[in-house]
N, C-alpha and C. Protein backbone atom coordinates (compact mmCIF):
# COMPACT_ATOMS: atom_id res chain seq x y z
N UNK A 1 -61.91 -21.78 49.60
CA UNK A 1 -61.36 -22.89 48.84
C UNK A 1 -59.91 -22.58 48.49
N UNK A 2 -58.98 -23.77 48.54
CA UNK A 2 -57.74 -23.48 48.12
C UNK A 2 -57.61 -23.84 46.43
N UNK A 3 -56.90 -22.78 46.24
CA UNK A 3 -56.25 -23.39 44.00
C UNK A 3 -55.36 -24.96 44.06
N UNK A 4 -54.48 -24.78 44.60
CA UNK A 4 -53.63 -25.89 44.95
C UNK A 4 -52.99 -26.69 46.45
N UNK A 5 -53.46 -27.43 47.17
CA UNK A 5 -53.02 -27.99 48.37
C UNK A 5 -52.25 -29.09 48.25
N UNK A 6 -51.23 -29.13 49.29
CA UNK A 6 -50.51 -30.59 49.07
C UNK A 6 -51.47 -31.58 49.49
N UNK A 7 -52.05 -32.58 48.89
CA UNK A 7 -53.01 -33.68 49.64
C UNK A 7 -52.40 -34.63 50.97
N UNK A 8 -53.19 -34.79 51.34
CA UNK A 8 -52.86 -35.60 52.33
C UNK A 8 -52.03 -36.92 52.29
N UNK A 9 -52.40 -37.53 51.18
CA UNK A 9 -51.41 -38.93 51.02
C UNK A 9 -49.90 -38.47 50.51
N UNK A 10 -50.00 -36.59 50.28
CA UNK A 10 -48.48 -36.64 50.25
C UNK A 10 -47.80 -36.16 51.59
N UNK A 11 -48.49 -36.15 52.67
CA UNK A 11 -47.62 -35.20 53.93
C UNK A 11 -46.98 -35.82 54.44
N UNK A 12 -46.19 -37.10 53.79
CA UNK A 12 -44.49 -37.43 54.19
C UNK A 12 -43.83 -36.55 53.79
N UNK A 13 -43.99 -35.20 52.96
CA UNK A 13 -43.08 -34.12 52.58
C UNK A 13 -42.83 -33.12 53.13
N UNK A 14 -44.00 -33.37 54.35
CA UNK A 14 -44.20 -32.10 55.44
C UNK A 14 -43.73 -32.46 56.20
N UNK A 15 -43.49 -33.55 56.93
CA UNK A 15 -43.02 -34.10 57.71
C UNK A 15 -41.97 -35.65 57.71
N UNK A 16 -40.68 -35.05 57.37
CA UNK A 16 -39.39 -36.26 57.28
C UNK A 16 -38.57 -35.68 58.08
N UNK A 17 -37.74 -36.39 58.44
CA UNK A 17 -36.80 -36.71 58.51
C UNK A 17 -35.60 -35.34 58.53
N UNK A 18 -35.73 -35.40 57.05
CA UNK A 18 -34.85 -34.29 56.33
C UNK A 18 -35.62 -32.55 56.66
N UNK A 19 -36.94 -33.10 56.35
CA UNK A 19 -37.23 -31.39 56.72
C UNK A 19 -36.72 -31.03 57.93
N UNK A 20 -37.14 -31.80 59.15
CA UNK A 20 -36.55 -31.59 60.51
C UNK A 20 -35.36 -30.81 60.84
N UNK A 21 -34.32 -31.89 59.85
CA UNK A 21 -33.03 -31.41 59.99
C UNK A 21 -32.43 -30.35 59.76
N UNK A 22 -33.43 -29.64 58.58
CA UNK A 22 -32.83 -28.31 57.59
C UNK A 22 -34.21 -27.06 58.69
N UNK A 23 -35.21 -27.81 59.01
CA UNK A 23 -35.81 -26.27 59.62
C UNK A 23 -35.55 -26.08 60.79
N UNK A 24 -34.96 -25.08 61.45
CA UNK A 24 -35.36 -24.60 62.61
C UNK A 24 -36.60 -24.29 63.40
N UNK A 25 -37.19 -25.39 63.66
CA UNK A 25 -38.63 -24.42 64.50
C UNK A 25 -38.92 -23.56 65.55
N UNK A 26 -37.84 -23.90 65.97
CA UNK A 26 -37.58 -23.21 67.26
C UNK A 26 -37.30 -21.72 67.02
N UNK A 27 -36.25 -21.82 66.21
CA UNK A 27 -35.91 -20.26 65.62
C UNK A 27 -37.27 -19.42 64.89
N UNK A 28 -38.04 -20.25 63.94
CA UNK A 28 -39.46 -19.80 63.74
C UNK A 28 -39.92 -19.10 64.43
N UNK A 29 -40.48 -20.27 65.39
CA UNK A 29 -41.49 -19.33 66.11
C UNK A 29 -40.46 -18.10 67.05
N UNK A 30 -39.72 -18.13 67.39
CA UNK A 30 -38.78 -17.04 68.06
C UNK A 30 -39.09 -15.83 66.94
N UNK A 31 -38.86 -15.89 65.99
CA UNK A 31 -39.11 -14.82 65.31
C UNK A 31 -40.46 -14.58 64.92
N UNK A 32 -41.55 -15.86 65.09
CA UNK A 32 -42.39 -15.19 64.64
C UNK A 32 -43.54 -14.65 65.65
N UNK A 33 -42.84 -14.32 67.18
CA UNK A 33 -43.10 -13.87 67.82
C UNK A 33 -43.86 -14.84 69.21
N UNK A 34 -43.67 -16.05 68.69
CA UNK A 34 -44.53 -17.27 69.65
C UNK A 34 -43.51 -17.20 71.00
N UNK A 35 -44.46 -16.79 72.29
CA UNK A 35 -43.27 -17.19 73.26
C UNK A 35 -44.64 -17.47 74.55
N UNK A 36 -44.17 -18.42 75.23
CA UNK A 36 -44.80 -18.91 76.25
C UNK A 36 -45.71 -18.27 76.60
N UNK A 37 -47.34 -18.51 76.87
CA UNK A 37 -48.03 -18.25 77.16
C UNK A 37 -48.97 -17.74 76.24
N UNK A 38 -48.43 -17.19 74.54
CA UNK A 38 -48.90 -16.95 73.47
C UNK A 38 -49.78 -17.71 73.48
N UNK A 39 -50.89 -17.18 72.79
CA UNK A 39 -52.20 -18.38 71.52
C UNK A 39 -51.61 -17.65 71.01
N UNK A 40 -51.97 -18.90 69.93
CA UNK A 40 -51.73 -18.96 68.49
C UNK A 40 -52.67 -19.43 67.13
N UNK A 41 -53.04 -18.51 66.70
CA UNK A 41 -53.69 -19.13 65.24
C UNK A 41 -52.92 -19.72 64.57
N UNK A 42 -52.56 -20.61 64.49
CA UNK A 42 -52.37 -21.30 63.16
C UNK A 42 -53.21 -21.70 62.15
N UNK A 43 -52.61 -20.95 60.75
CA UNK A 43 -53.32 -21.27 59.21
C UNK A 43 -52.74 -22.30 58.57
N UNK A 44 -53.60 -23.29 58.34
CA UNK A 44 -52.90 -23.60 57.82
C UNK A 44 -52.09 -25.07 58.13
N UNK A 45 -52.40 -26.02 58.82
CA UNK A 45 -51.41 -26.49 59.87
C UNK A 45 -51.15 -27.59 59.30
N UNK A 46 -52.00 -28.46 58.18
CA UNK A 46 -51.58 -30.10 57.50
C UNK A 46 -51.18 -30.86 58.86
N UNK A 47 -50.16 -31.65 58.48
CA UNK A 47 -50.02 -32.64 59.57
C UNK A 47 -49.32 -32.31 60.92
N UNK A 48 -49.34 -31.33 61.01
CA UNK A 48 -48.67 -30.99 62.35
C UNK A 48 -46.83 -30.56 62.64
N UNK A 49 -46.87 -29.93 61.44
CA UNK A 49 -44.91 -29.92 61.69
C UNK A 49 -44.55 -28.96 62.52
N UNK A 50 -45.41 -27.71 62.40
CA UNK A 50 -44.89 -26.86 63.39
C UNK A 50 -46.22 -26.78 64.66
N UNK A 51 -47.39 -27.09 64.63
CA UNK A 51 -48.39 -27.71 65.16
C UNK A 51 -47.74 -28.35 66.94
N UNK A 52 -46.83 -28.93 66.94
CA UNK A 52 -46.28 -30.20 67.52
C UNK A 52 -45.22 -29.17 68.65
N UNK A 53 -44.41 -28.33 68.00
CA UNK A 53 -43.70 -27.19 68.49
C UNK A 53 -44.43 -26.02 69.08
N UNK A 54 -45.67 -25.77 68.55
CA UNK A 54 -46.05 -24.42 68.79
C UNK A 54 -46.41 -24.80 69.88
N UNK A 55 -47.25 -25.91 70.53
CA UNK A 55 -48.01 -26.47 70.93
C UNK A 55 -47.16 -26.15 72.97
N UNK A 56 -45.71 -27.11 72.58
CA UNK A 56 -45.14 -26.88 73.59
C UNK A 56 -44.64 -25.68 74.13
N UNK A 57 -44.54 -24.73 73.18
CA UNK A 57 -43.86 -23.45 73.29
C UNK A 57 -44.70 -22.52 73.63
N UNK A 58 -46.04 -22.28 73.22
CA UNK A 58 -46.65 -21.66 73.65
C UNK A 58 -48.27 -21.97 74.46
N UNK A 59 -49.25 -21.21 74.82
CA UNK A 59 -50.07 -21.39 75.89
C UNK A 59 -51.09 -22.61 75.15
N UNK A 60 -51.57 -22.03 74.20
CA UNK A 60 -52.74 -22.58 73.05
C UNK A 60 -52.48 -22.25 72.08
N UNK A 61 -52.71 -23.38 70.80
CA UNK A 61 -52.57 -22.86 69.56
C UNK A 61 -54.25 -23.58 68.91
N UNK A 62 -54.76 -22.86 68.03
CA UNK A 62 -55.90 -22.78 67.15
C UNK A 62 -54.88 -23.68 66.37
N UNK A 63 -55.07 -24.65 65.18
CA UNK A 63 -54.43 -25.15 64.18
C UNK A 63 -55.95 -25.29 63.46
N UNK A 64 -55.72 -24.23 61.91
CA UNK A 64 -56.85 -24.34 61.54
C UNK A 64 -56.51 -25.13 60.13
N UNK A 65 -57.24 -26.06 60.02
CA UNK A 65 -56.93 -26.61 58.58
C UNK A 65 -58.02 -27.36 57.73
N UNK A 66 -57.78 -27.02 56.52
CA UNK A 66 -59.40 -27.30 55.10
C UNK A 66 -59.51 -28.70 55.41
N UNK A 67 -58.25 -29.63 54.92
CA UNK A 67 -58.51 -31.12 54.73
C UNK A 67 -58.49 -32.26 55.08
N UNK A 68 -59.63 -32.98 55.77
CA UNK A 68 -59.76 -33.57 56.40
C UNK A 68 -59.04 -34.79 56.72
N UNK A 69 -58.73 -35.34 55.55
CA UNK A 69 -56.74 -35.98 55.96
C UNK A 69 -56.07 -35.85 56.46
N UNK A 70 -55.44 -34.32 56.42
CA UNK A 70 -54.81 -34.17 57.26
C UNK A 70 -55.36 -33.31 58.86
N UNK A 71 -56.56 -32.99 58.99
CA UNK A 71 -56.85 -32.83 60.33
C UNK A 71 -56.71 -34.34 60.94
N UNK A 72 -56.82 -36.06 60.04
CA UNK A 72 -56.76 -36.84 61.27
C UNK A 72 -55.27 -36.92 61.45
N UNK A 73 -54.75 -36.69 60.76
CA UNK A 73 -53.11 -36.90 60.88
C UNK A 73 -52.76 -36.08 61.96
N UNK A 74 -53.45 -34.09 61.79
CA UNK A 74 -53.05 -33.66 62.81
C UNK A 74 -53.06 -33.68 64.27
N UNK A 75 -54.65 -34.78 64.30
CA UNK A 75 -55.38 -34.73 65.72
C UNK A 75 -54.20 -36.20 66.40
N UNK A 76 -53.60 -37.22 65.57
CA UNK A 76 -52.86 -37.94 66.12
C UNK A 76 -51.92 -37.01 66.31
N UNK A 77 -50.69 -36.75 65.88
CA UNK A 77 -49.75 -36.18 65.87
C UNK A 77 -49.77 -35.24 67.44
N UNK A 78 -50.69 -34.73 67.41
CA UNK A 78 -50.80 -33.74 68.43
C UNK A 78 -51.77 -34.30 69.82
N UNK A 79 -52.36 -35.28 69.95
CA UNK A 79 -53.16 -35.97 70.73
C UNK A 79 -52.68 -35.63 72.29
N UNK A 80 -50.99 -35.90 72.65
CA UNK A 80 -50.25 -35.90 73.40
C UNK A 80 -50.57 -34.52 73.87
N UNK A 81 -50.97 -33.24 73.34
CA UNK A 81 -51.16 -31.85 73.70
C UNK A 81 -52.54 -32.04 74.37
N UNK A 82 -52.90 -32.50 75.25
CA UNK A 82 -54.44 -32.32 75.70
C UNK A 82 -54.29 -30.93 76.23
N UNK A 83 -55.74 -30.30 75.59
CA UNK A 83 -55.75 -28.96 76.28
C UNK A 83 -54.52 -27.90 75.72
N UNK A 84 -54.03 -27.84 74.81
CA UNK A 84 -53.47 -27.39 74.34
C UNK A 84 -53.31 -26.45 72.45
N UNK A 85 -53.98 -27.80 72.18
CA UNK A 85 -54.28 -27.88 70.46
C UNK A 85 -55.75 -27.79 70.63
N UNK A 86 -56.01 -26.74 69.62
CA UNK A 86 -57.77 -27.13 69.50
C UNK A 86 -57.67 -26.73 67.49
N UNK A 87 -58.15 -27.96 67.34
CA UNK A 87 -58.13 -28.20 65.73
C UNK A 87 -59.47 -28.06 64.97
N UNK A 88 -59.41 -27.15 64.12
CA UNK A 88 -60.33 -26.39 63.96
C UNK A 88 -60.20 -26.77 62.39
N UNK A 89 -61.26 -27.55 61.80
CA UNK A 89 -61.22 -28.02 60.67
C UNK A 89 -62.45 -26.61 59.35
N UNK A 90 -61.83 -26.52 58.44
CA UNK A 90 -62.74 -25.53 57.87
C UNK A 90 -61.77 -24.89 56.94
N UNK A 91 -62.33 -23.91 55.80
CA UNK A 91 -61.75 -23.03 55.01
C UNK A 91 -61.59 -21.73 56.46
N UNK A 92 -60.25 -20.79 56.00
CA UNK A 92 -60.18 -19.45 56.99
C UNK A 92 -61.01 -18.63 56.82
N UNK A 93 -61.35 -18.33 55.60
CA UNK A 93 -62.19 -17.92 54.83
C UNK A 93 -63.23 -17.34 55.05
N UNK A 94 -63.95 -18.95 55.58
CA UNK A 94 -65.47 -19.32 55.64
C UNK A 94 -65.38 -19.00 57.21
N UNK A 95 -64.23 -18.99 58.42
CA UNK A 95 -64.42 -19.49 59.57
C UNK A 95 -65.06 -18.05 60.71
N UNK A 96 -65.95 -18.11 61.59
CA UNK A 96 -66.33 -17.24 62.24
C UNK A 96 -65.56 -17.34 63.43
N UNK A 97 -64.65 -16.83 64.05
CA UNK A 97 -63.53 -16.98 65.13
C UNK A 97 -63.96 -15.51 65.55
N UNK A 98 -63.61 -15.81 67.26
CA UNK A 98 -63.68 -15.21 67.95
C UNK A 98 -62.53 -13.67 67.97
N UNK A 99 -63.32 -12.54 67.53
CA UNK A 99 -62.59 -11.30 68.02
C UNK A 99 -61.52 -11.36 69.10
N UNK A 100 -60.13 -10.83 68.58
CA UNK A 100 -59.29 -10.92 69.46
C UNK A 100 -59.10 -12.25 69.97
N UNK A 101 -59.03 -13.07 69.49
CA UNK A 101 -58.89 -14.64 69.67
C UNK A 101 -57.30 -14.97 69.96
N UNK A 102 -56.34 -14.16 68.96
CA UNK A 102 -54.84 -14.47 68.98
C UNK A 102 -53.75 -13.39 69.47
N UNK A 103 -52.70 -13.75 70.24
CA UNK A 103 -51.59 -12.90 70.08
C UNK A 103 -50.88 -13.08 68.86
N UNK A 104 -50.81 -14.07 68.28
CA UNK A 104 -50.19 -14.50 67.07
C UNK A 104 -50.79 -15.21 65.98
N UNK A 105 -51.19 -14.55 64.57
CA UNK A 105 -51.28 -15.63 63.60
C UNK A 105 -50.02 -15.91 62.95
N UNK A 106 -50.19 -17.25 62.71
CA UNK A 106 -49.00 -17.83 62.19
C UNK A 106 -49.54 -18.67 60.71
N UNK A 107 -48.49 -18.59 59.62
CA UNK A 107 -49.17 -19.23 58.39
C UNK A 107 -47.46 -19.49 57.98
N UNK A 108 -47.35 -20.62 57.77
CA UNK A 108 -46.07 -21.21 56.97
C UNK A 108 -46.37 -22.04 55.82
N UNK A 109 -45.82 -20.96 55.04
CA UNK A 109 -46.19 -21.89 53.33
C UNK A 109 -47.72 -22.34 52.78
N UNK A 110 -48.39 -21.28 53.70
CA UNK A 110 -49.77 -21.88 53.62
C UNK A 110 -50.90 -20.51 52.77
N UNK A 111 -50.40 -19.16 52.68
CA UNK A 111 -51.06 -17.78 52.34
C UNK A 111 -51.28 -18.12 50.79
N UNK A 112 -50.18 -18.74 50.14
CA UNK A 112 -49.97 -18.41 48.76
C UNK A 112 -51.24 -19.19 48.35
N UNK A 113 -51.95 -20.47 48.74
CA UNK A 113 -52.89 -21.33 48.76
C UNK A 113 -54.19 -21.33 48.96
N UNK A 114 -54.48 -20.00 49.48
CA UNK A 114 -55.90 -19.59 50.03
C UNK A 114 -56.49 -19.00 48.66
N UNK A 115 -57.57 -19.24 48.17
CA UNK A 115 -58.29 -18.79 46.69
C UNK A 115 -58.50 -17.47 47.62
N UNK A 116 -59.54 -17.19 48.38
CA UNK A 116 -59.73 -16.34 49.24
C UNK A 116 -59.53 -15.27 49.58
N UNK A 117 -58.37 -14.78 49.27
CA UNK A 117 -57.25 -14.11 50.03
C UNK A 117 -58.13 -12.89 50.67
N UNK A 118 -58.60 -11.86 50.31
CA UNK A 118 -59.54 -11.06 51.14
C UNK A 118 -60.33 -11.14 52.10
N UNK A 119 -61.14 -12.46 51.55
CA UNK A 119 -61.85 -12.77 53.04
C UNK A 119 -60.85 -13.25 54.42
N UNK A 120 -60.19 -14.08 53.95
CA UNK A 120 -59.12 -14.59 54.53
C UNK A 120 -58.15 -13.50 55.64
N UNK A 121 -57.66 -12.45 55.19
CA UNK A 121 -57.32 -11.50 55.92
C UNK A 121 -58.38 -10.79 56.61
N UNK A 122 -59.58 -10.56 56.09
CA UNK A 122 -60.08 -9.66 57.71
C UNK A 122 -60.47 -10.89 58.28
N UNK A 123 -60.60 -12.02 58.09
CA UNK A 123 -60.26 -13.08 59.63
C UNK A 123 -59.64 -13.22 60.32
N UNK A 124 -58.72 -13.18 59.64
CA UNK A 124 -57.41 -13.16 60.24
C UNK A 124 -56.89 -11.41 61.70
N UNK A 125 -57.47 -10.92 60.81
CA UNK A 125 -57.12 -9.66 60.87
C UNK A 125 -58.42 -9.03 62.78
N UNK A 126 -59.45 -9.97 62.05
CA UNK A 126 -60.19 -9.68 63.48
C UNK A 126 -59.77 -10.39 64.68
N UNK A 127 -59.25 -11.84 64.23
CA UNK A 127 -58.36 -12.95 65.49
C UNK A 127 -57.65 -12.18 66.03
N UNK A 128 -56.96 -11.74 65.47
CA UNK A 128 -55.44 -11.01 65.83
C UNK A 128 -55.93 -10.09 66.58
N UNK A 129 -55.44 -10.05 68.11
CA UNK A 129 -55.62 -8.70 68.81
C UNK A 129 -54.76 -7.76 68.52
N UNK A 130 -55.50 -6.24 68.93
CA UNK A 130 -54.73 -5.29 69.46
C UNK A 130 -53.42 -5.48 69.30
N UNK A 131 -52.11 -4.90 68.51
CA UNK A 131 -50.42 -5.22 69.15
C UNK A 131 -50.45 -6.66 68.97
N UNK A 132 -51.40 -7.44 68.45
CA UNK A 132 -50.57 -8.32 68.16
C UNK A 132 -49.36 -9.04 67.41
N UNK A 133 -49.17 -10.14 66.38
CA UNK A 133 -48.55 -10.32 65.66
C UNK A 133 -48.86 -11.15 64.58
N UNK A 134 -48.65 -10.95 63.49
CA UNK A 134 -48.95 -12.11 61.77
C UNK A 134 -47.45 -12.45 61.51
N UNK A 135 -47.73 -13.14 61.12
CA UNK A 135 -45.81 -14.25 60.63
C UNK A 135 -46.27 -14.82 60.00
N UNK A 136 -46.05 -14.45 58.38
CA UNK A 136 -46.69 -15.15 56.85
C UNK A 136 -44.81 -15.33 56.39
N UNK A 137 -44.57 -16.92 56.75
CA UNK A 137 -43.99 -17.50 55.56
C UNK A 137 -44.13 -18.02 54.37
N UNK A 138 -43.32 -17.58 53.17
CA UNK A 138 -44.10 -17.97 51.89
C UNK A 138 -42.69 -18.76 51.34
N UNK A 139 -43.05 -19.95 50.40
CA UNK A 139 -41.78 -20.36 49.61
C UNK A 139 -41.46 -19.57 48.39
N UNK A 140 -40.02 -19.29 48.22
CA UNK A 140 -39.67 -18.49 46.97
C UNK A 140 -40.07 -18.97 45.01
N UNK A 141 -40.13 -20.38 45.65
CA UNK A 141 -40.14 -20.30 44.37
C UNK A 141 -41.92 -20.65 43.85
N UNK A 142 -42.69 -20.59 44.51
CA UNK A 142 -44.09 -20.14 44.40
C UNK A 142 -44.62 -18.73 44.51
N UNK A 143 -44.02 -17.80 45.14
CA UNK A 143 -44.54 -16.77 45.70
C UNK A 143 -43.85 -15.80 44.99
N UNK A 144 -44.00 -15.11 44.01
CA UNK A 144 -42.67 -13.82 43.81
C UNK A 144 -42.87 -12.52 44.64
N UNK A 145 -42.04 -12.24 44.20
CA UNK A 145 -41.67 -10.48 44.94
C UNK A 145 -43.21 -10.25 44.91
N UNK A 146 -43.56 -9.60 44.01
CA UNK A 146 -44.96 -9.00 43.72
C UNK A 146 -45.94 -9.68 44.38
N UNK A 147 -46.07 -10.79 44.86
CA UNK A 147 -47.12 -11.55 44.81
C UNK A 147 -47.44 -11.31 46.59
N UNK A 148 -45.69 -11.33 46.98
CA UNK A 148 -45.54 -10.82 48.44
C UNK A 148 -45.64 -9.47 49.06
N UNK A 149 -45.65 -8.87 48.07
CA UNK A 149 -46.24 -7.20 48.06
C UNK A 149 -47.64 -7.08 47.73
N UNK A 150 -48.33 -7.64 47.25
CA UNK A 150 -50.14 -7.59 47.25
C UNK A 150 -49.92 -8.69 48.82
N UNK A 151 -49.36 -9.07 49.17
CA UNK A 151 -49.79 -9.78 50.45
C UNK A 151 -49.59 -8.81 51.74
N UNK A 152 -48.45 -8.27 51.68
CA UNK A 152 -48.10 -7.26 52.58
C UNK A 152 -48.80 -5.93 52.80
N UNK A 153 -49.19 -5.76 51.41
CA UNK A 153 -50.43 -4.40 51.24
C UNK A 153 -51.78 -4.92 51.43
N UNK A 154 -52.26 -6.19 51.69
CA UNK A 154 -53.78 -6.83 52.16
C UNK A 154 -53.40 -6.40 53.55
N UNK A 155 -52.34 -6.77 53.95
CA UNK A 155 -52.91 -7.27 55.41
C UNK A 155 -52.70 -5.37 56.16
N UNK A 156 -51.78 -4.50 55.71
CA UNK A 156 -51.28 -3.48 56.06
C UNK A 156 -52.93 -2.51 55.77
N UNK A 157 -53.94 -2.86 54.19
CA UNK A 157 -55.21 -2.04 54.81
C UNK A 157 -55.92 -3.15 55.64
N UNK A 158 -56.00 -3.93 56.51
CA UNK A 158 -56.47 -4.30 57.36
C UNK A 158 -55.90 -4.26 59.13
N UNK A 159 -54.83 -3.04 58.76
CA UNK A 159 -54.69 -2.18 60.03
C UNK A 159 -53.39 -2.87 60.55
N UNK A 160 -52.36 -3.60 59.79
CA UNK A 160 -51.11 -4.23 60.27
C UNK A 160 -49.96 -3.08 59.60
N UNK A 161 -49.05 -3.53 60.41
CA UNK A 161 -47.44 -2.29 60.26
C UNK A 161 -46.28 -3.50 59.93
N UNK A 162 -45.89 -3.35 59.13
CA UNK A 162 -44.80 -3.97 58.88
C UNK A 162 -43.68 -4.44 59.69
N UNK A 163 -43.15 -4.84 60.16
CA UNK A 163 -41.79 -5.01 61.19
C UNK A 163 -40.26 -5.33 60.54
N UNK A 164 -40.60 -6.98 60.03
CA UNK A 164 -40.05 -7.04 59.31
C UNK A 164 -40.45 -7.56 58.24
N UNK A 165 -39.32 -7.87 56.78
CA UNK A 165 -39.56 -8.12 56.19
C UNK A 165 -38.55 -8.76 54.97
N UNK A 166 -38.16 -10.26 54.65
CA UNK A 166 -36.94 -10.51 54.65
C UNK A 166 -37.10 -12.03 53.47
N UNK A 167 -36.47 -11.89 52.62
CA UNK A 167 -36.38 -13.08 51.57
C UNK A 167 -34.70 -14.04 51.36
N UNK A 168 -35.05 -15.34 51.85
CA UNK A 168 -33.59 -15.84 52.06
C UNK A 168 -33.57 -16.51 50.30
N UNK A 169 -33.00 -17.77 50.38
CA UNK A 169 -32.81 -18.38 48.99
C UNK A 169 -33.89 -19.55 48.92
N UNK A 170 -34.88 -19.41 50.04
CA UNK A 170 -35.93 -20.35 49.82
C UNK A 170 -37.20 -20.22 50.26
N UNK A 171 -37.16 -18.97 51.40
CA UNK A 171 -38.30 -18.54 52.28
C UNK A 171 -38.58 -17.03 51.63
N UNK A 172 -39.44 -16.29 51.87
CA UNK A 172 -40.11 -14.91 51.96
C UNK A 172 -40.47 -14.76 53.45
N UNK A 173 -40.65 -14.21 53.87
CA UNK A 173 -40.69 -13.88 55.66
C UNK A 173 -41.36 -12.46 56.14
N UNK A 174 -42.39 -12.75 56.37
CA UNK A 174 -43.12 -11.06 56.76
C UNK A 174 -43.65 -11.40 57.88
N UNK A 175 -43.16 -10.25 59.18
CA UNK A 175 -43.96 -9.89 60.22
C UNK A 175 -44.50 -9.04 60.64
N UNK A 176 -45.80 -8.96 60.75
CA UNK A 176 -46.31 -7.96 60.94
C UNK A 176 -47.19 -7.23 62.16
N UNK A 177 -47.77 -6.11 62.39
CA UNK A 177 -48.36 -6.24 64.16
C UNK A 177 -49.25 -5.26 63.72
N UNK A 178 -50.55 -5.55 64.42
CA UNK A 178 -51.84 -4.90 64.43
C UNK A 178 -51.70 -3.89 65.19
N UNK A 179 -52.24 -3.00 64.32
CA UNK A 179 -52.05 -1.43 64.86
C UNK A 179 -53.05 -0.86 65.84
N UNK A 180 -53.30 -0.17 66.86
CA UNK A 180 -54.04 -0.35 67.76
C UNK A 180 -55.15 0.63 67.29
């Protein structure tokens, strides 16, 4: 279960206009390790903002998401991906996914939201193959320092190494790779 989610009748905020303009997605996933031929877990996915990108950029993406609002928003949005998107409605939590399922989990603005958080990482943590990669973006002004350091130390005893690790004036940014 999540503490707080944006609902669905608000994900014109996830997706305008303006966000477009100010995010780079492209640069995202470049850093967060998504490159052609990648799967991808996505946590997290609401209406499809980076969903829509990952989709083209890389092989398959998982888009896993709680609320059912926005899974129909996401299944339009992304419809155009046949064979590409497989939308996986459910808490992460709760979800039984296939061992070694991902080269990449990906979670944008979506970690701080999980009630969960333990169960949540060894799911995460079993998706994720071997050498793979985690890319947990968090917003600054929800997430503090500390809050991103119990996040970085979950996923690090569940066998991840730090790479990087980087806070601008609006993002928190951790990547991390499963240790073999």
């Amino acid at each position: 279960m999540l503490k707080v989610v944006c609902p669905s009748w608000l994900s014109f905020i996830l997706y305008n206009p303006v966000r477009k303009a100010l995010t780079d997605r492209e640069k995202v996933l470049a850093e967060s390790g998504i490159t052609a031929g990648s799967v991808v877990l996505e946590v997290g996915a609401g209406n499809g903002f980076f969903t829509e990108v990952i989709a083209v950029t890389a092989g398959k993406v998982y888009a896993v998401e709680l609320q059912e609002g926005m899974v129909e928003k996401l299944k339009r949005r992304t419809a155009r991906h046949v064979g590409k998107v497989e939308i996986i409605s459910g808490d992460i939590s709760e979800l039984d996914l296939p061992a070694g399922l991902a080269d990449v989990a990906f979670l944008y603005y979506s970690f701080h939201e999980i009630e969960r958080k333990d169960e949540c990482v060894k799911r995460i943590a079993a998706a994720v193959k071997t050498g793979g990669i985690l890319s947990i973006y968090e917003p600054v002004l929800e997430v503090g320092r500390e809050a991103m350091d119990r996040t970085q130390a979950a996923f690090e005893s569940a066998g991840f190494r730090t790479e990087v690790r980087r806070d601008t004036l609006m993002t928190r940014f951790l990547r991390m790779r499963k240790a073999a």
